[in-house]
N, C-alpha and C. Protein backbone atom coordinates (compact mmCIF):
# COMPACT_ATOMS: atom_id res chain seq x y z
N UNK A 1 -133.05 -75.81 5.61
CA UNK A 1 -133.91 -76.40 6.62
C UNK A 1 -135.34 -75.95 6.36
N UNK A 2 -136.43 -76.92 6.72
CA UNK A 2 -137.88 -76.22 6.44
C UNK A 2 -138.25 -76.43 7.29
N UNK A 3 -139.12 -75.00 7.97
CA UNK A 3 -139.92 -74.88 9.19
C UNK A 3 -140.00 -75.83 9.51
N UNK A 4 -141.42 -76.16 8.59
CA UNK A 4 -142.82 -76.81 9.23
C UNK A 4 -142.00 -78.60 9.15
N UNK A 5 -141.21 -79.36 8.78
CA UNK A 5 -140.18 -80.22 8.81
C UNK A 5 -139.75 -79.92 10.45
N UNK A 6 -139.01 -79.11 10.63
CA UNK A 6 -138.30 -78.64 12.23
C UNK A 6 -139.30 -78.54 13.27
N UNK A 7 -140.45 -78.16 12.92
CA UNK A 7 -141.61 -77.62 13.79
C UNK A 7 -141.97 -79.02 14.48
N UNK A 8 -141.73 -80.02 13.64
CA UNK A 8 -142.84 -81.69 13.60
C UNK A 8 -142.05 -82.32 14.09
N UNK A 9 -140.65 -82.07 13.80
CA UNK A 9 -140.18 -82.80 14.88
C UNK A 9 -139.78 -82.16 15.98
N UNK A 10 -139.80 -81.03 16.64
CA UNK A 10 -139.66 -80.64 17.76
C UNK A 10 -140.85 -81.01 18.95
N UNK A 11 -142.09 -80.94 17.92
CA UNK A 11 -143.08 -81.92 18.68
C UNK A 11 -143.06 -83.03 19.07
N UNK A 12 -142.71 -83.86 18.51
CA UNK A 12 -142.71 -85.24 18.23
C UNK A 12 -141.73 -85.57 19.36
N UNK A 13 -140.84 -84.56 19.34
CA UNK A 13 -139.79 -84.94 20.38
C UNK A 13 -140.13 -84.94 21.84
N UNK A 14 -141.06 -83.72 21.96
CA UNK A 14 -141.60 -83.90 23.09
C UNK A 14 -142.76 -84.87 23.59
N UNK A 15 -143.37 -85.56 22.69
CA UNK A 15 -144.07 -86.62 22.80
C UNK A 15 -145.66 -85.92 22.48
N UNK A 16 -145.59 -84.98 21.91
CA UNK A 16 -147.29 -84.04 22.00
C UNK A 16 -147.57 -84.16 20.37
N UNK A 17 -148.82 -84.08 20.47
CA UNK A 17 -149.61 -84.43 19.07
C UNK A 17 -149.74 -83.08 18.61
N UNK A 18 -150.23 -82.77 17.35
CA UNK A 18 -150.84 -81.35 17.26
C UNK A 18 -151.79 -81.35 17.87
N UNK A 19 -153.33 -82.03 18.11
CA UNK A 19 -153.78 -80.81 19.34
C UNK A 19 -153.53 -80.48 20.58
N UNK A 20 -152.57 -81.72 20.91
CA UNK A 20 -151.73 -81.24 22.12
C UNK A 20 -151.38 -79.77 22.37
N UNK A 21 -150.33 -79.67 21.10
CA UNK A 21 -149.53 -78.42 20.79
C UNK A 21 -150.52 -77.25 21.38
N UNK A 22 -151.70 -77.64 19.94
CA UNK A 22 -152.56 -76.29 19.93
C UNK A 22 -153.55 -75.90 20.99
N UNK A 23 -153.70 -76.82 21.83
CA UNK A 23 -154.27 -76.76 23.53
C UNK A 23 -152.99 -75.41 24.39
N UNK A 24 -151.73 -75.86 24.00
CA UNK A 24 -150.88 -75.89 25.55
C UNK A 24 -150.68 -74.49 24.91
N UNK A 25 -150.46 -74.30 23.91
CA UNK A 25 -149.78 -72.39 22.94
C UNK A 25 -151.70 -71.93 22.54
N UNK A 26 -152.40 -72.36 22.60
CA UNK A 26 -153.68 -71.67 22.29
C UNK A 26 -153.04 -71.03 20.65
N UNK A 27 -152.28 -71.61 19.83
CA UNK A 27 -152.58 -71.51 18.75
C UNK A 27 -153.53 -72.31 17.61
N UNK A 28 -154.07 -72.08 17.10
CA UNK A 28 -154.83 -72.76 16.13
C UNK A 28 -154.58 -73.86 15.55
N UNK A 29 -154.77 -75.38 15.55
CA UNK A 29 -154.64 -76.41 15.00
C UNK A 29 -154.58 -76.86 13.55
N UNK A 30 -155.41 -75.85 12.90
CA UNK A 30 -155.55 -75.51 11.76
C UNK A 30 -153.93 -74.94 11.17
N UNK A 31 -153.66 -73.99 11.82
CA UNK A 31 -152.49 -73.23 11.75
C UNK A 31 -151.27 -74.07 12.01
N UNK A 32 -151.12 -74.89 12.95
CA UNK A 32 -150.09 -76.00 13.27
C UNK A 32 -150.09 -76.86 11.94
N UNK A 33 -151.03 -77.14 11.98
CA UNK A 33 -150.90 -78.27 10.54
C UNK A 33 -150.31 -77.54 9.18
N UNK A 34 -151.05 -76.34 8.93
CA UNK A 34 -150.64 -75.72 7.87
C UNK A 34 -149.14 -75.66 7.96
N UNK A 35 -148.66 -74.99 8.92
CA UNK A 35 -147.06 -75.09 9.11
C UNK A 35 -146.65 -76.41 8.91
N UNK A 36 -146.66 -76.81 9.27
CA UNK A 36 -146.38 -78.46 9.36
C UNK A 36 -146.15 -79.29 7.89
N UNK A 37 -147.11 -78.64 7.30
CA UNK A 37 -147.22 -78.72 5.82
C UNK A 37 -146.64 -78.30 4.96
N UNK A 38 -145.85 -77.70 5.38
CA UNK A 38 -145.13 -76.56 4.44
C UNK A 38 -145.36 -75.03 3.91
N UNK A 39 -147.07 -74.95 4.84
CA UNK A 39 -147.38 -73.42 4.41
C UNK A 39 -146.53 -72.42 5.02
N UNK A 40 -146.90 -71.49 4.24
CA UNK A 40 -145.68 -70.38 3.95
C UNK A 40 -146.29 -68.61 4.66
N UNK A 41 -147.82 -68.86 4.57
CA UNK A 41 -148.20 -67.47 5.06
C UNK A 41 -148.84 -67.77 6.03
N UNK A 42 -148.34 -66.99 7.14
CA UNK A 42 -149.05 -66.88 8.55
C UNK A 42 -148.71 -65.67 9.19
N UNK A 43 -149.33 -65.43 10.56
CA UNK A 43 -149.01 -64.64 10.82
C UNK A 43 -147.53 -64.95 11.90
N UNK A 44 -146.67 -64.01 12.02
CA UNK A 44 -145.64 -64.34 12.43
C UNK A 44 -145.42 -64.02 14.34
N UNK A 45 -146.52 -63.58 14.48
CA UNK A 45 -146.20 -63.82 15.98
C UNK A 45 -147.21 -65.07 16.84
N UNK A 46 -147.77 -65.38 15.67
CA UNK A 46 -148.24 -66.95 16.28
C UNK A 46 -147.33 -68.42 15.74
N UNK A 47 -145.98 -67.97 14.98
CA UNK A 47 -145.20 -68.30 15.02
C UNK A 47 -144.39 -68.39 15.98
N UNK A 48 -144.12 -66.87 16.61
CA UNK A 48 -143.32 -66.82 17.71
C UNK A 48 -143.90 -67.42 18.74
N UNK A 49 -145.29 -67.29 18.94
CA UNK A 49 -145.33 -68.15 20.48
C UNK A 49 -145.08 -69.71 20.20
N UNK A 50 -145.31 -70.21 19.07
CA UNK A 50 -144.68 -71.83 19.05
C UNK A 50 -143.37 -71.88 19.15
N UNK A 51 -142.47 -71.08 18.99
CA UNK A 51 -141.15 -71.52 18.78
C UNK A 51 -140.84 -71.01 20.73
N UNK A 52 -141.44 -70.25 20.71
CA UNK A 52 -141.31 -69.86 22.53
C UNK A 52 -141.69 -70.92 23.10
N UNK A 53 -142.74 -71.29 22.96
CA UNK A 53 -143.37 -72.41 23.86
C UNK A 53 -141.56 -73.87 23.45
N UNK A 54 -141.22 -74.06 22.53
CA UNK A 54 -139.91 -75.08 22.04
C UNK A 54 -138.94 -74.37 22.59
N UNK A 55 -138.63 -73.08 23.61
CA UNK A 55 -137.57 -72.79 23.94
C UNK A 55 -136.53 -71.73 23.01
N UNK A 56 -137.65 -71.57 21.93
CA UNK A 56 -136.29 -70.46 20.56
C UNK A 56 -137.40 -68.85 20.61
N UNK A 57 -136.52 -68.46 20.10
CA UNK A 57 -136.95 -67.11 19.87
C UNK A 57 -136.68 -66.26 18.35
N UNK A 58 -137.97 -66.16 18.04
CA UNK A 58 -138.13 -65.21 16.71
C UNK A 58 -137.50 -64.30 16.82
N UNK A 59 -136.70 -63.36 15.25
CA UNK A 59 -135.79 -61.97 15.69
C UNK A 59 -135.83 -62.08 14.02
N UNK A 60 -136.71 -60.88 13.82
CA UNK A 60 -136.86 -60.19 11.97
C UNK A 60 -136.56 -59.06 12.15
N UNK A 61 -135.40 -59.20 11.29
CA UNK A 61 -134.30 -57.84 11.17
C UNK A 61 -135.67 -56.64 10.93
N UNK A 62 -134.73 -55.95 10.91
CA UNK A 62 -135.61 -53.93 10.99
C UNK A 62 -135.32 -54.41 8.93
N UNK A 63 -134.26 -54.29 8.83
CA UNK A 63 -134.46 -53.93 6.79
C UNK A 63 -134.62 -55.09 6.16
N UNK A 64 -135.15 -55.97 6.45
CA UNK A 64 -135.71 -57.56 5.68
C UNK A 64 -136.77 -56.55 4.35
N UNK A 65 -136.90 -57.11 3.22
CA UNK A 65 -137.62 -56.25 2.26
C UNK A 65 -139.16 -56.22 2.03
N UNK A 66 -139.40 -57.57 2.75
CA UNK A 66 -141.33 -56.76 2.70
C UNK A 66 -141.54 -57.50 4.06
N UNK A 67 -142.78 -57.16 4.17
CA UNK A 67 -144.01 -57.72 5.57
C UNK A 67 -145.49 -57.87 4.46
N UNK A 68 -146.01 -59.29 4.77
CA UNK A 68 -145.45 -59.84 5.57
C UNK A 68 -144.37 -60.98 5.27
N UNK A 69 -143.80 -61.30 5.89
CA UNK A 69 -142.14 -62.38 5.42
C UNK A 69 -142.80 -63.53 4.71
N UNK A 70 -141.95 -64.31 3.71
CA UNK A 70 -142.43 -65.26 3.35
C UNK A 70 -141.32 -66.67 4.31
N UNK A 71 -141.71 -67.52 4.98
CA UNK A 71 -141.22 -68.78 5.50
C UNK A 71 -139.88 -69.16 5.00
N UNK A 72 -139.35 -68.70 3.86
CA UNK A 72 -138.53 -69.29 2.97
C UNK A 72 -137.25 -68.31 3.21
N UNK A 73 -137.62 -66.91 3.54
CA UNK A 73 -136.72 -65.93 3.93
C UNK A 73 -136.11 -66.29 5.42
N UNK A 74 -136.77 -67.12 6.31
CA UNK A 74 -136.01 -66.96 7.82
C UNK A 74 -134.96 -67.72 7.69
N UNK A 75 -134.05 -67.73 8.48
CA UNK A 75 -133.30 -68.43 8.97
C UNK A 75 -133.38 -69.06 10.27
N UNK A 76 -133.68 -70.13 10.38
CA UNK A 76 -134.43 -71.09 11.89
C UNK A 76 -133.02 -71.92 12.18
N UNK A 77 -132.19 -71.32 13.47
CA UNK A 77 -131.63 -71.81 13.67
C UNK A 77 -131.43 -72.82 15.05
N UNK A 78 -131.34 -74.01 14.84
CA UNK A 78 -131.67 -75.34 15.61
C UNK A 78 -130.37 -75.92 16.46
């Protein structure tokens, strides 16, 4: 599964645009899109408030092998 794929349509579902999004989570629009896109480095608790604001919750194990995570390591489960 890829994020920023899951991310676009969880929006979409709710009927909100990205600057919708990035109004209602005060995350960066810039940053929405990048996700959206397939980028891979961000920071991960402006991750978490998007997936909070969709109802899910971020959880990075204690021994995952570096920080910061790369996108490709989570497991986003839907």
């Amino acid at each position: 599964m890829e994020l920023g794929k899951e991310m676009a349509k969880l929006r979409k579902n709710m009927k909100l645009t990205q600057v919708e999004l990035s109004k209602k989570t005060k995350v960066g629009l810039r940053l929405i899109r990048y996700i959206e896109q397939g980028g891979k480095n961000f920071r991960y608790d402006k991750l978490d408030v998007l997936l909070n604001f969709f109802g899910f919750h971020l959880e990075i194990e204690k021994n995952e092998p570096k920080i910061p995570y790369n996108a490709e390591q989570l497991e986003l489960k839907l």
